[in-house]
N, C-alpha and C. Protein backbone atom coordinates (compact mmCIF):
# COMPACT_ATOMS: atom_id res chain seq x y z
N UNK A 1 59.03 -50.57 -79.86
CA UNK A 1 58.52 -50.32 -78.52
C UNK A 1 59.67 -49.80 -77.66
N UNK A 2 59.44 -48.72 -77.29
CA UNK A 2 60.67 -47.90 -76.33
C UNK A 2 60.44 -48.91 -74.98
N UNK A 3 61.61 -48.33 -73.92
CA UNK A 3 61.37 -48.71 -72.36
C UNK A 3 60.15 -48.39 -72.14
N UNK A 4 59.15 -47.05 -71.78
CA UNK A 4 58.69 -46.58 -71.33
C UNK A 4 57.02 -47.45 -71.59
N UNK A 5 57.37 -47.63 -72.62
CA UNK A 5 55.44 -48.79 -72.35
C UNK A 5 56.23 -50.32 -72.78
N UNK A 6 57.17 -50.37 -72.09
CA UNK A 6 57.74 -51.98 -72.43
C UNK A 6 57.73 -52.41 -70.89
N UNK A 7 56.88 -53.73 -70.68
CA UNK A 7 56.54 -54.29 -69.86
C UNK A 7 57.98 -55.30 -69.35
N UNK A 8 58.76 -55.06 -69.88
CA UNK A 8 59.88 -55.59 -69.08
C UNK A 8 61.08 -54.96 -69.98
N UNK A 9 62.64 -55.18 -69.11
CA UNK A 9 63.49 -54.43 -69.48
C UNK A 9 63.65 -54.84 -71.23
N UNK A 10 64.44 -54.20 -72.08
CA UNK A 10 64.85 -54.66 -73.26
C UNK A 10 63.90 -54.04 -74.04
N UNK A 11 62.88 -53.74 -73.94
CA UNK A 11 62.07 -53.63 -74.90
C UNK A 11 61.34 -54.65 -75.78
N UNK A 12 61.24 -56.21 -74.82
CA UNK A 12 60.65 -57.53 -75.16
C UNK A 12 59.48 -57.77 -74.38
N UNK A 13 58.59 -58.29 -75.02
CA UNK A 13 56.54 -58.58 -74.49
C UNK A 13 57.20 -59.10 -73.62
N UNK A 14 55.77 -59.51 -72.63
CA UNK A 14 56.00 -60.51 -71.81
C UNK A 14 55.44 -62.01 -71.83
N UNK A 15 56.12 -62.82 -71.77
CA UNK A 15 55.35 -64.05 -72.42
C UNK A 15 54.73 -64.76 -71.26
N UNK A 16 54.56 -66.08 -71.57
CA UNK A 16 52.96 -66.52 -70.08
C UNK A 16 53.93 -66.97 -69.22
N UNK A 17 54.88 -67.11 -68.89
CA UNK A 17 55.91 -67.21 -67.91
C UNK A 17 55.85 -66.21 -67.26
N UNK A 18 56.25 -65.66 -67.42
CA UNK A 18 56.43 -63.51 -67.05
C UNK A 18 54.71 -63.33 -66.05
N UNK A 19 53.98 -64.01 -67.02
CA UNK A 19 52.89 -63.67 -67.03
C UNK A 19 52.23 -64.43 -65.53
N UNK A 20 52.96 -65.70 -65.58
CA UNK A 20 52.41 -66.21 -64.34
C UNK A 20 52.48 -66.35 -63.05
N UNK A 21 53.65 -65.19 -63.45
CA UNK A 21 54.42 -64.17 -62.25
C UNK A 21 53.52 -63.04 -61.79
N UNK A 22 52.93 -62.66 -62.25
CA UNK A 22 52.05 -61.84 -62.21
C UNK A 22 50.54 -61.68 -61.30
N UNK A 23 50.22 -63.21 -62.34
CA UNK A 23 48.51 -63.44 -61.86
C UNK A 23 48.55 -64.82 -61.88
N UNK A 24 47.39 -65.22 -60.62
CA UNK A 24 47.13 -66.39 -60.04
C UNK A 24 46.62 -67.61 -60.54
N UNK A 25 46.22 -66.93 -62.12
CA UNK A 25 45.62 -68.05 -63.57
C UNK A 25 46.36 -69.04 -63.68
N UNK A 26 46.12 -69.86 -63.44
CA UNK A 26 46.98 -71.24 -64.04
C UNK A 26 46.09 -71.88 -65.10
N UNK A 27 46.58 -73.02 -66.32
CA UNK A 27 45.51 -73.34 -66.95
C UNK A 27 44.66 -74.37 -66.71
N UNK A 28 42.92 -74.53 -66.76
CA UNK A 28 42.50 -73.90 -67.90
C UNK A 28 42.38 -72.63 -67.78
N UNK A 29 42.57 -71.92 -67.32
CA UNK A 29 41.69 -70.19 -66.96
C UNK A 29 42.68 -69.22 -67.09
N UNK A 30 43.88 -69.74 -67.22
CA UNK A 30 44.71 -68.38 -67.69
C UNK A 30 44.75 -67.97 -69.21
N UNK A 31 43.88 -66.42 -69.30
CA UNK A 31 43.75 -66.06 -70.36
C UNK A 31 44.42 -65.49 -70.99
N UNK A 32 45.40 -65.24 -70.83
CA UNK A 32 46.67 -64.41 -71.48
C UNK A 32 47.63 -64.97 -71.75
N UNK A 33 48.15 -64.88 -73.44
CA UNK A 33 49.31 -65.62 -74.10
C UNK A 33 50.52 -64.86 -74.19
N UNK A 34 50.48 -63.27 -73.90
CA UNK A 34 51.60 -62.64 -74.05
C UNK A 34 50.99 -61.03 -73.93
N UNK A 35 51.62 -60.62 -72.71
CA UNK A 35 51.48 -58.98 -72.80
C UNK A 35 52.48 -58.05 -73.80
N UNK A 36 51.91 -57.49 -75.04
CA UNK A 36 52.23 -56.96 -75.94
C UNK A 36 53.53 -55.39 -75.25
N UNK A 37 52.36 -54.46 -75.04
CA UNK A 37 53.15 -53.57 -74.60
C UNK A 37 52.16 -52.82 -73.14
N UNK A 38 52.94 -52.04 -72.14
CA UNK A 38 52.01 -51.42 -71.22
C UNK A 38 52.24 -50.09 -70.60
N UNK A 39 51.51 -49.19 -70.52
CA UNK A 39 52.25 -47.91 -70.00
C UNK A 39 51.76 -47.89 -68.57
N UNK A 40 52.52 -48.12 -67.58
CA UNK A 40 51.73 -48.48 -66.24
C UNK A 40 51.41 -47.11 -65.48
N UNK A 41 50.34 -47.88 -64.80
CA UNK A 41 49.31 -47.06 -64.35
C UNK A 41 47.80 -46.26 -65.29
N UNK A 42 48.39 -46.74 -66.73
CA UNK A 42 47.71 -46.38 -67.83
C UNK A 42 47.08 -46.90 -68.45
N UNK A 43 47.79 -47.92 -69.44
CA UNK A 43 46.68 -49.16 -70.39
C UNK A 43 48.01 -50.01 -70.94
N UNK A 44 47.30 -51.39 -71.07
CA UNK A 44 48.14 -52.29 -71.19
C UNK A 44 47.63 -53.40 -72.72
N UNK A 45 48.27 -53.60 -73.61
CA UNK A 45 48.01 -54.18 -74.93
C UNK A 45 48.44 -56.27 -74.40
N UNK A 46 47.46 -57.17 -74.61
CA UNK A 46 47.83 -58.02 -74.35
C UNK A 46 47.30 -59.37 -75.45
N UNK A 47 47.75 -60.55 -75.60
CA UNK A 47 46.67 -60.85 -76.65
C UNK A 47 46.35 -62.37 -75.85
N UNK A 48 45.36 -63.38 -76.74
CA UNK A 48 45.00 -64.31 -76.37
C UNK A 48 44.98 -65.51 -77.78
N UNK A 49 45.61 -66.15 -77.85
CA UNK A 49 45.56 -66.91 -79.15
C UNK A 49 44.46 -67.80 -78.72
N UNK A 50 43.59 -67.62 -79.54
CA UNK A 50 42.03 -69.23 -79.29
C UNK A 50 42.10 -70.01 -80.02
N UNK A 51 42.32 -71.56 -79.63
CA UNK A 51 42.93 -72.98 -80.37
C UNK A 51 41.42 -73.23 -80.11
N UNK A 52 41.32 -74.64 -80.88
CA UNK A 52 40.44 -75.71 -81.09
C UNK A 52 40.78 -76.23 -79.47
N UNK A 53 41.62 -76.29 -79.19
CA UNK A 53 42.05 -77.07 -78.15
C UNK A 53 41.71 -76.53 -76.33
N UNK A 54 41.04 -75.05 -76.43
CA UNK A 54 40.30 -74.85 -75.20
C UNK A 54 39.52 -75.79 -74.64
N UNK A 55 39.23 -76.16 -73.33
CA UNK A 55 38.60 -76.98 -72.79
C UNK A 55 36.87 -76.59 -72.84
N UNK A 56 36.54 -75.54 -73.07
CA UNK A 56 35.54 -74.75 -72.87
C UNK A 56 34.99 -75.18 -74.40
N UNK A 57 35.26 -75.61 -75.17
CA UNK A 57 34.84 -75.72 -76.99
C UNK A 57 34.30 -77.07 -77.23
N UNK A 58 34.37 -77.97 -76.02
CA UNK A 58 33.87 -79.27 -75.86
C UNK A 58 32.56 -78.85 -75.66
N UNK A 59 32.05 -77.97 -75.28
CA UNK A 59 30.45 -77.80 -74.65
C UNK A 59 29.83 -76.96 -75.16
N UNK A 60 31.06 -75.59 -75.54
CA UNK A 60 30.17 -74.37 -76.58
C UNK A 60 30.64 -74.28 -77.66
N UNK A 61 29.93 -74.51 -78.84
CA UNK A 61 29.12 -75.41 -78.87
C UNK A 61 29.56 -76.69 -79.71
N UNK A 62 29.38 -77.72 -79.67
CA UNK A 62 29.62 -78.93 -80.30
C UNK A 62 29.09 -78.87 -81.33
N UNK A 63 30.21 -78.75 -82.31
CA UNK A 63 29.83 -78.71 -84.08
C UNK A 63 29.84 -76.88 -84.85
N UNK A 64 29.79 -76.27 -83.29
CA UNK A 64 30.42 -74.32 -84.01
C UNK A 64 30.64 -74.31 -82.82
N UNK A 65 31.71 -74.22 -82.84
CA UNK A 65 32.91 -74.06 -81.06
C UNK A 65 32.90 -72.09 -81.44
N UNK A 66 32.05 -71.38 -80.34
CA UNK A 66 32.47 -70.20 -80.18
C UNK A 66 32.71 -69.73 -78.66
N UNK A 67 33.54 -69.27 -78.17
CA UNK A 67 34.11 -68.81 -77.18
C UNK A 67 32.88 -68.02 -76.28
N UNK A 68 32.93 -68.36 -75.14
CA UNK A 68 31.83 -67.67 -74.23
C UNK A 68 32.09 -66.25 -74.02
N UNK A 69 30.90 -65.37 -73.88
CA UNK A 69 31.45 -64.15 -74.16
C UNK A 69 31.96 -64.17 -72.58
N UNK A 70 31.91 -64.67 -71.59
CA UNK A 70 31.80 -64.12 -70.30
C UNK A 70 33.65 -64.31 -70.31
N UNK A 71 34.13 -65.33 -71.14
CA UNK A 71 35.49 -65.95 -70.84
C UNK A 71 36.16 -64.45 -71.21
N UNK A 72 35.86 -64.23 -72.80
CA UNK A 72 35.99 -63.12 -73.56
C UNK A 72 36.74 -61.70 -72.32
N UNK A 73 35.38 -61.20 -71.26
CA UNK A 73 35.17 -60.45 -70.63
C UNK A 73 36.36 -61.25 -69.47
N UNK A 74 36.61 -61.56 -68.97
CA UNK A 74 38.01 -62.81 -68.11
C UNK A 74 39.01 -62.03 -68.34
N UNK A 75 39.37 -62.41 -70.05
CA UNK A 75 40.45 -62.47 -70.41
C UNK A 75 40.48 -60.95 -70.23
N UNK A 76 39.91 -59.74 -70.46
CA UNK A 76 40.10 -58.32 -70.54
C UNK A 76 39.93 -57.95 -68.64
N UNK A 77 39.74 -58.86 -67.76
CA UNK A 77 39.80 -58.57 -66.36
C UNK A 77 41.43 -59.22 -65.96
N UNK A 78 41.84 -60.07 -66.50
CA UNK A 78 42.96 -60.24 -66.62
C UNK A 78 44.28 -59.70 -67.08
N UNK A 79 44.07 -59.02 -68.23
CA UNK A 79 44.66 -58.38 -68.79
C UNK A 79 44.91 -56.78 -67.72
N UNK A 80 43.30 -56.14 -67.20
CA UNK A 80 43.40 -55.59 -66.23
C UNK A 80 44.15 -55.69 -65.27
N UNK A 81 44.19 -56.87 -64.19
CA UNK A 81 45.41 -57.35 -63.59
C UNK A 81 46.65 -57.34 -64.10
N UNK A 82 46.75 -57.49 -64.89
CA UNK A 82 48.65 -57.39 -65.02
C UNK A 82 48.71 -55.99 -65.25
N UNK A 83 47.77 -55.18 -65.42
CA UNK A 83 48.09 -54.11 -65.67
C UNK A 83 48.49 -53.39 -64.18
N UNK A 84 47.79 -53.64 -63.39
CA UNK A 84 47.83 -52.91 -61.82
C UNK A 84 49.05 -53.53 -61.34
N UNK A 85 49.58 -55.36 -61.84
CA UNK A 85 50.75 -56.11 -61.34
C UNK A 85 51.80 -55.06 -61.89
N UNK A 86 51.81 -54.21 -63.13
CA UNK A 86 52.83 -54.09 -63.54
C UNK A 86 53.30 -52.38 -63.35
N UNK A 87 51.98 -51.78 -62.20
CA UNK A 87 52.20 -50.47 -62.50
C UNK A 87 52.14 -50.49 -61.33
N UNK A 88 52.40 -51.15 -59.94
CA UNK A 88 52.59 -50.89 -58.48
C UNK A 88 53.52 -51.92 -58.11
N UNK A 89 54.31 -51.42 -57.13
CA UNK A 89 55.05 -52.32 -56.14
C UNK A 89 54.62 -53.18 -55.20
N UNK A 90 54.57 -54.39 -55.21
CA UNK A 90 53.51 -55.06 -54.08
C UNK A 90 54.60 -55.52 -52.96
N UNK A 91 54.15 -55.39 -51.55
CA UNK A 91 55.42 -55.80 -50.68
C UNK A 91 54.96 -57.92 -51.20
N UNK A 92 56.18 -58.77 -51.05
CA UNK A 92 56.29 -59.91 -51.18
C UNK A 92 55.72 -60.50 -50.01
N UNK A 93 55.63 -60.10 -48.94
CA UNK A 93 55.25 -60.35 -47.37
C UNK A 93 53.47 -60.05 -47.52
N UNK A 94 52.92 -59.42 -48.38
CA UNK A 94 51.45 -59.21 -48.26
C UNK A 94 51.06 -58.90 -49.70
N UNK A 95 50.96 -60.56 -50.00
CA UNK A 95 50.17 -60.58 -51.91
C UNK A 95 49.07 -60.14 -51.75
N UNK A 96 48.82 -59.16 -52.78
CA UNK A 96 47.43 -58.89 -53.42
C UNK A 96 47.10 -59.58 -54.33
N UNK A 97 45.98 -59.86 -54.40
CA UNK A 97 44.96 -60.22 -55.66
C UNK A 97 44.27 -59.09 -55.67
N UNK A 98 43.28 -58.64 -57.26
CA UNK A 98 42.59 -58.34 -57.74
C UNK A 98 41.36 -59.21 -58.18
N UNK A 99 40.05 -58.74 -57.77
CA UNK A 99 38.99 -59.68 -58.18
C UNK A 99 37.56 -58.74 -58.70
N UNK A 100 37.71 -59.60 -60.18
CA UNK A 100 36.64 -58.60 -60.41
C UNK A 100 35.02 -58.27 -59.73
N UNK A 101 34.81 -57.37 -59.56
CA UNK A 101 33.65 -57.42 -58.62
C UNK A 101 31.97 -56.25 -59.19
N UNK A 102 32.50 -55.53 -60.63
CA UNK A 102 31.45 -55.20 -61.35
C UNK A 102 31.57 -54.87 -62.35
N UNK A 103 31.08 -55.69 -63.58
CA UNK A 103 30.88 -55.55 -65.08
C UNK A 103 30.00 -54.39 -65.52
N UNK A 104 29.90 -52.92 -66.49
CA UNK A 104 28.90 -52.02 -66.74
C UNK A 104 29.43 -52.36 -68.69
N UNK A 105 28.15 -51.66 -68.89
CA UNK A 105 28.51 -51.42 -70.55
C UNK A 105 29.12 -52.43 -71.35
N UNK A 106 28.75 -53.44 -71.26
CA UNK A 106 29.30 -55.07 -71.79
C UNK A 106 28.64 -55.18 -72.90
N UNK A 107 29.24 -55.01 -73.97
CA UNK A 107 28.64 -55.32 -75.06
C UNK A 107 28.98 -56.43 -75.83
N UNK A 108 29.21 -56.98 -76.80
CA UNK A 108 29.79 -58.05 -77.40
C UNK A 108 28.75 -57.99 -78.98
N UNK A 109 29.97 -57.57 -80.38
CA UNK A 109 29.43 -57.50 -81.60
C UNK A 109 29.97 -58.81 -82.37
N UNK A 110 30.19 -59.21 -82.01
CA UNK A 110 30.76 -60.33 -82.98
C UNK A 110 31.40 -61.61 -82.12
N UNK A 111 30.88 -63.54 -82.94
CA UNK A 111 31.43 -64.22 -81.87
C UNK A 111 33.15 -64.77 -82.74
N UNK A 112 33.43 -65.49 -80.73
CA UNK A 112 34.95 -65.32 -80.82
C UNK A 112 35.04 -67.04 -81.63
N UNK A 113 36.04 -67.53 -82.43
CA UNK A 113 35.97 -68.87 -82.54
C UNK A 113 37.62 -69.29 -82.58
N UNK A 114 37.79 -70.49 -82.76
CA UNK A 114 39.39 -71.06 -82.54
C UNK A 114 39.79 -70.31 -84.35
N UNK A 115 41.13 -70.34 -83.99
CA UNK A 115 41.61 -69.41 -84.84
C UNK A 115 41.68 -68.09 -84.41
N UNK A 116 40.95 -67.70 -84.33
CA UNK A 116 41.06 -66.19 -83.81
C UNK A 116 42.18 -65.68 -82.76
N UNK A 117 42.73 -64.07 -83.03
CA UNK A 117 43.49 -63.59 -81.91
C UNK A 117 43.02 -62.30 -81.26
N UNK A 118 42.61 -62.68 -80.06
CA UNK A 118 41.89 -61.73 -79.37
C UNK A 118 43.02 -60.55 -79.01
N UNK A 119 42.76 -59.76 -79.34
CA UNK A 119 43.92 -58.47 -79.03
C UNK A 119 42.82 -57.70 -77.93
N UNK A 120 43.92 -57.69 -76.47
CA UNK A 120 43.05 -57.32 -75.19
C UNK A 120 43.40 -55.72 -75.10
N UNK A 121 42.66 -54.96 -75.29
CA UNK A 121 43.17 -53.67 -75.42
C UNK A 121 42.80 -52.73 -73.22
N UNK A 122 43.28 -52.58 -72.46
CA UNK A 122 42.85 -52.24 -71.32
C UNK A 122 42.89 -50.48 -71.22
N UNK A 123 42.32 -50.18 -70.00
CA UNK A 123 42.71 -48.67 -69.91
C UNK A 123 42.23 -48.52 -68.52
N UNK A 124 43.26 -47.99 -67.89
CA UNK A 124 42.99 -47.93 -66.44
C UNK A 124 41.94 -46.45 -66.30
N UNK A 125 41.06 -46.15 -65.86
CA UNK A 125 39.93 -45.39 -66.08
C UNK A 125 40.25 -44.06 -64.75
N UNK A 126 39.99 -44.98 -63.43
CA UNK A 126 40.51 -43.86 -62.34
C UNK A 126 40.62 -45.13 -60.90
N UNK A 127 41.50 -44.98 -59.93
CA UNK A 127 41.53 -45.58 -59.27
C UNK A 127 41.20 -45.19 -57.91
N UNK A 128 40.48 -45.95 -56.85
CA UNK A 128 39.52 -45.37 -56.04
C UNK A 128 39.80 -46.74 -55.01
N UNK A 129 40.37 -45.87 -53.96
CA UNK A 129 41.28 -46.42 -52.71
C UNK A 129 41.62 -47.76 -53.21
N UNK A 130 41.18 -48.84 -52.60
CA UNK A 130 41.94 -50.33 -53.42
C UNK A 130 40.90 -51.13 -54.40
N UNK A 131 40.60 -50.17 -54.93
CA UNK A 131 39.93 -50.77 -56.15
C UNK A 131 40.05 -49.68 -57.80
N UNK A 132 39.99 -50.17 -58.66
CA UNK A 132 40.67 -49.72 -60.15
C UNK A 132 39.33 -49.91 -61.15
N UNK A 133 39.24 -49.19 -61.68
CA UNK A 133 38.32 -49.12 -62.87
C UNK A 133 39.25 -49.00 -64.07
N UNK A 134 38.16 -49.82 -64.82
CA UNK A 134 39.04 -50.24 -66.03
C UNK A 134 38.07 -50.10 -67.09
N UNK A 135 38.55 -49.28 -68.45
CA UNK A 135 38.01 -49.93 -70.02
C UNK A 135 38.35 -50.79 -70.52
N UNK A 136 37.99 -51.86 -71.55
CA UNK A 136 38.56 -52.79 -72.22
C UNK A 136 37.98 -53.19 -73.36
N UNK A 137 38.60 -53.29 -74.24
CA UNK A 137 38.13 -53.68 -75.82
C UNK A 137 38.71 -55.03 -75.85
N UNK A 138 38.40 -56.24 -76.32
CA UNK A 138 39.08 -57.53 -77.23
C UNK A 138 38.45 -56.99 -78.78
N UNK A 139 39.62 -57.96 -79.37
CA UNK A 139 39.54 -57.04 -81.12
C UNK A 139 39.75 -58.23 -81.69
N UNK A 140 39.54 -58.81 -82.98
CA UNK A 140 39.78 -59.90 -83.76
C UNK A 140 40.09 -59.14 -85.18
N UNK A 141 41.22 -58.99 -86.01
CA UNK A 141 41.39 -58.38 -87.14
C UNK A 141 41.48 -57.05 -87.20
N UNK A 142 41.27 -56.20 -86.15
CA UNK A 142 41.27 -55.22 -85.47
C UNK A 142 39.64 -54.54 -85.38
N UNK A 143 38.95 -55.42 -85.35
CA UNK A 143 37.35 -55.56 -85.20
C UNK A 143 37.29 -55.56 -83.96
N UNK A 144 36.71 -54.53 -83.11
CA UNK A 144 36.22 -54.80 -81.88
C UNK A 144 35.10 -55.66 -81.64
N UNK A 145 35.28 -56.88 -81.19
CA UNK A 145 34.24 -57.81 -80.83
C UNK A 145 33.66 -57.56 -79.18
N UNK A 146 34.21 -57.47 -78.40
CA UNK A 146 33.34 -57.02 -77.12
C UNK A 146 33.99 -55.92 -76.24
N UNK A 147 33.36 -55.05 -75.56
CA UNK A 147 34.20 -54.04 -74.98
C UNK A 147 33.35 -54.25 -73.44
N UNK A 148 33.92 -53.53 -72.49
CA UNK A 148 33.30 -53.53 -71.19
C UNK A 148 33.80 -52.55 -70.50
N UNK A 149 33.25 -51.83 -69.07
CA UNK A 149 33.76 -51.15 -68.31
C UNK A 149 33.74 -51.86 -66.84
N UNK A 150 35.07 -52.50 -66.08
CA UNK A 150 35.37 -53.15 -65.10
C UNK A 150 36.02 -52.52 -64.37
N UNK A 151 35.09 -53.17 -62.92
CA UNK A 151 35.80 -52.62 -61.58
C UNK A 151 36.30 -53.70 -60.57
N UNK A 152 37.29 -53.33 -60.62
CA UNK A 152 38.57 -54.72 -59.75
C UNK A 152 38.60 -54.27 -58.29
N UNK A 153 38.56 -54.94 -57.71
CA UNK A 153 38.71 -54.63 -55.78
C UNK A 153 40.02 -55.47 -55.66
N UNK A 154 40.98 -55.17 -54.61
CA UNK A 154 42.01 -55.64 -53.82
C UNK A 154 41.19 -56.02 -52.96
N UNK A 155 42.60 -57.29 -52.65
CA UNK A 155 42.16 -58.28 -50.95
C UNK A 155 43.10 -58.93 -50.63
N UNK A 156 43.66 -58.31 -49.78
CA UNK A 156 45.46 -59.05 -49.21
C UNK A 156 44.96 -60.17 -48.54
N UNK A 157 46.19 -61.05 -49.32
CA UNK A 157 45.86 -62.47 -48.30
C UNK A 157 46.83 -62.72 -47.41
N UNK A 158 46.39 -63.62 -46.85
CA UNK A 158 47.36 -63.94 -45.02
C UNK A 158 47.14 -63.05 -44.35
């Protein structure tokens, strides 16, 4: 991985530290275990390791723990976010958030279960005053299991 789609200097991922620098996820809901690589302003590679040990696998479902697709679709709006964290300058005096605000073309072929590594594939689509459209694939084995087309709105707080 050169500088140029390396999400921090060195040419090293970014791990959920890095990561929680980024975005406002804390756990349970932070879906991202490590941003792979990112070309900003472009598309960003991120993954999600799924344990037995999600809090969410107590309820779906008891006795075949499979991952909700909606979390699934999270983790690739997330992944979105670090992508916009990592391809603009934000002043420190006026944080942005990103919030997703419309899901199109959501499909989902296959379910997610512990064990699995969701590889978050993003693609920034076109961006339209403070809001970003996004593609996104999650992949298991390099199987695309759900893809979507997401639109993120900004909202400065304070």
């Amino acid at each position: 991985m050169n500088d140029s789609t390396s999400p921090s200097a060195g040419g090293m991922p970014l791990d959920v530290r890095r990561i929680t620098q980024l975005l406002p996820h804390r756990f349970p809901f932070l879906l991202i275990d490590r941003v792979l690589s990112c070309e900003p302003g472009k598309r960003l590679t991120a993954i999600k390791n799924v344990t037995i040990n999600e809090p969410f696998f107590q309820g779906h479902f008891p006795g075949h723990p499979v991952m909700p697709g909606v979390l699934v679709i999270e983790a690739l709006a997330q992944a979105s976010g670090a992508l916009v964290q990592l391809s603009v300058t934000n002043d420190p005096n006026q944080p942005a958030l990103f919030y997703l605000v419309k899901i199109d073309k959501a499909r989902f072929s296959r379910v997610v279960v512990p064990g699995d590594q969701l590889v978050l594939e993003v693609e920034q689509k076109r961006t339209l005053k403070r809001m970003g459209l996004f593609w996104g694939q999650a992949k298991v084995d390099g199987e695309v299991v759900a893809e979507a087309e997401l639109l993120c709105a900004e909202r400065r707080e304070g």
